[in-house]
Each structure stands twice: as structure tokens, then as C-alpha cells.
Protein backbone atom coordinates (compact mmCIF):
# COMPACT_ATOMS: atom_id res chain seq x y z
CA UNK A 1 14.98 -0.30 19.09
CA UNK A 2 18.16 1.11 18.12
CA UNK A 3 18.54 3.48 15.55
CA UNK A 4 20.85 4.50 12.61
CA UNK A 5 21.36 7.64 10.33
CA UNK A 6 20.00 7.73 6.89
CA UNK A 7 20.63 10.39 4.75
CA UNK A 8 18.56 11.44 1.58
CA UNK A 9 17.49 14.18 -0.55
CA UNK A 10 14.04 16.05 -1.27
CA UNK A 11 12.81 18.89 -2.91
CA UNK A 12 12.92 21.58 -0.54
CA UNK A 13 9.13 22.24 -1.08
CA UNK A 14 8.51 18.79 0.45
CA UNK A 15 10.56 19.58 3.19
CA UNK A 16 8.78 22.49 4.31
CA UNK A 17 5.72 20.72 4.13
CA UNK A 18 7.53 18.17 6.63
CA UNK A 19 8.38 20.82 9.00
CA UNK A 20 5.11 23.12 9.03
CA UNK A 21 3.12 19.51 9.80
CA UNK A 22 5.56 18.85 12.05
CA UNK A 23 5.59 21.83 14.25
CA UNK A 24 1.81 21.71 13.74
CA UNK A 25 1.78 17.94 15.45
CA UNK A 26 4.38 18.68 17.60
CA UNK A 27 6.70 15.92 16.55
CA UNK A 28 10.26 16.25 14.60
CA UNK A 29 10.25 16.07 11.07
CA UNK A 30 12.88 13.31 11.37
CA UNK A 31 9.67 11.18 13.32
CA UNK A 32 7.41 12.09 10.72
CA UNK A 33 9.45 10.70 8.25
CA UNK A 34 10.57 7.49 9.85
CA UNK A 35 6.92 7.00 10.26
CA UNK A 36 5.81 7.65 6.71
CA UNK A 37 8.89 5.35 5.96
CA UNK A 38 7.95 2.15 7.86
CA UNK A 39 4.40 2.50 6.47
CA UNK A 40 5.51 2.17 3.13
CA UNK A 41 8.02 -0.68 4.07
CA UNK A 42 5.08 -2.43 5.73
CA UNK A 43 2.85 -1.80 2.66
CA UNK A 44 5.41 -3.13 -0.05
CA UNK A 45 6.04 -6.47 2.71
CA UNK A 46 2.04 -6.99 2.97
CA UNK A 47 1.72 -6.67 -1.16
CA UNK A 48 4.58 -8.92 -1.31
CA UNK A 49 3.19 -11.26 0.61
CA UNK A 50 -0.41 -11.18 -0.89
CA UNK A 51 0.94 -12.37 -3.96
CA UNK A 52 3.70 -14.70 -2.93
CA UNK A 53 -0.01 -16.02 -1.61
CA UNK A 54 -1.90 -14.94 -4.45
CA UNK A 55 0.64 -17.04 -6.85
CA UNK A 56 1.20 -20.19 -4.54
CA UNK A 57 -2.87 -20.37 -4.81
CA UNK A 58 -2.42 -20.39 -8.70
CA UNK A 59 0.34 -23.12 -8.39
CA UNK A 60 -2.24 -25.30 -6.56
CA UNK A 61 -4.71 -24.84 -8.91
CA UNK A 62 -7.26 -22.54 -7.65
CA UNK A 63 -9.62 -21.12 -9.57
CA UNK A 64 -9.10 -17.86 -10.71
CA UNK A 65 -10.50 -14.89 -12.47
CA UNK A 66 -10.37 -13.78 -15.98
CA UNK A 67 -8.98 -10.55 -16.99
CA UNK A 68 -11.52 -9.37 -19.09
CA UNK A 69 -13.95 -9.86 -16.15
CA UNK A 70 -11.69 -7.76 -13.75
CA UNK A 71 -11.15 -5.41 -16.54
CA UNK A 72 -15.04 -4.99 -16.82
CA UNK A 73 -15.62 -4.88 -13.28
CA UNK A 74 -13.37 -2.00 -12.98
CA UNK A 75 -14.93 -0.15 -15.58
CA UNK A 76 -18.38 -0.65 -14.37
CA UNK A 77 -20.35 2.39 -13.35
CA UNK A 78 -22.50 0.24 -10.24
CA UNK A 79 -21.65 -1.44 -7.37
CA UNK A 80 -21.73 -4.93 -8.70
CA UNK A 81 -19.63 -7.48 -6.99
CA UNK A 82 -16.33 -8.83 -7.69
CA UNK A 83 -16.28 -11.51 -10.19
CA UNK A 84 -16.17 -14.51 -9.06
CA UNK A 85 -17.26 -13.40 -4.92
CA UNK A 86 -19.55 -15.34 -3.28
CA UNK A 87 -22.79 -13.35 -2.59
CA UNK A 88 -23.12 -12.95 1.46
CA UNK A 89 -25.30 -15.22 2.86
């Protein structure tokens, strides 16, 4: 895959961080990055993509969840189920 320069600035802690784990892993600190770099591009394209999803499903009509449910759920102290999952058969 061809490649192209991109230039940025961090905080010079971070960088040394970059550089001690790279030397540790034996890699450049330039691989390290582009690494940590796709993941996040491939993270933000999957959560765009879950609700692009998530929304079309609303457009249809599907049935969704209240707020006050989630809200609960995520305050909840157990390890009750998501409202509104099916129990596992």
C-alpha cells in the first residue's frame, strides 16, 4: 500500500512514551502510530456505521428502547439484561 507523510504535533511526554514502547516492541514509533491511527479510523467507520444502521432501523419502524430504561439499566448495580433483549433460549 503506498504511503504518504503526515505531520502532527504531541506533547513531548507522549512521545517518549511512543519511543520507550517502541524500542521495547521493537517496531518504529512512526508504525506504532500508524497503527494506533487506523484503529481509531476503523472504530469511528464501525460506530458510523452502527448507527447509520441503528437509525435506518428507527426509520422502518422498529421497536426501540426507552431512555429511561437504558438510563436505569446503566445505573443498575446487577447484571440484569438489556432492556428489551431476548432472554437466551
Amino acid at each position: 500500500m503506498p504511503t504518504a507523510s503526515f505531520t502532527t504535533r504531541i506533547d513531548a511526554d507522549l512521545r517518549a512514551e511512543l519511543e520507550a514502547i517502541a524500542r521495547f516492541e521493537d517496531r518504529s514509533a512512526s508504525w506504532l502510530a500508524n497503527q494506533a491511527i487506523r484503529n481509531f479510523v476503523e472504530e469511528r467507520i464501525a460506530t458510523r456505521e452502527l448507527l447509520r444502521a441503528g437509525l435506518a432501523l428507527i426509520e422502518r419502524g422498529a421497536e426501540g428502547v426507552a431512555s429511561d430504561a437504558v438510563h436505569e439499566w446503566l445505573l443498575a448495580d446487577d447484571e440484569r439484561a438489556f432492556p428489551g433483549a431476548k432472554p437466551e433460549a
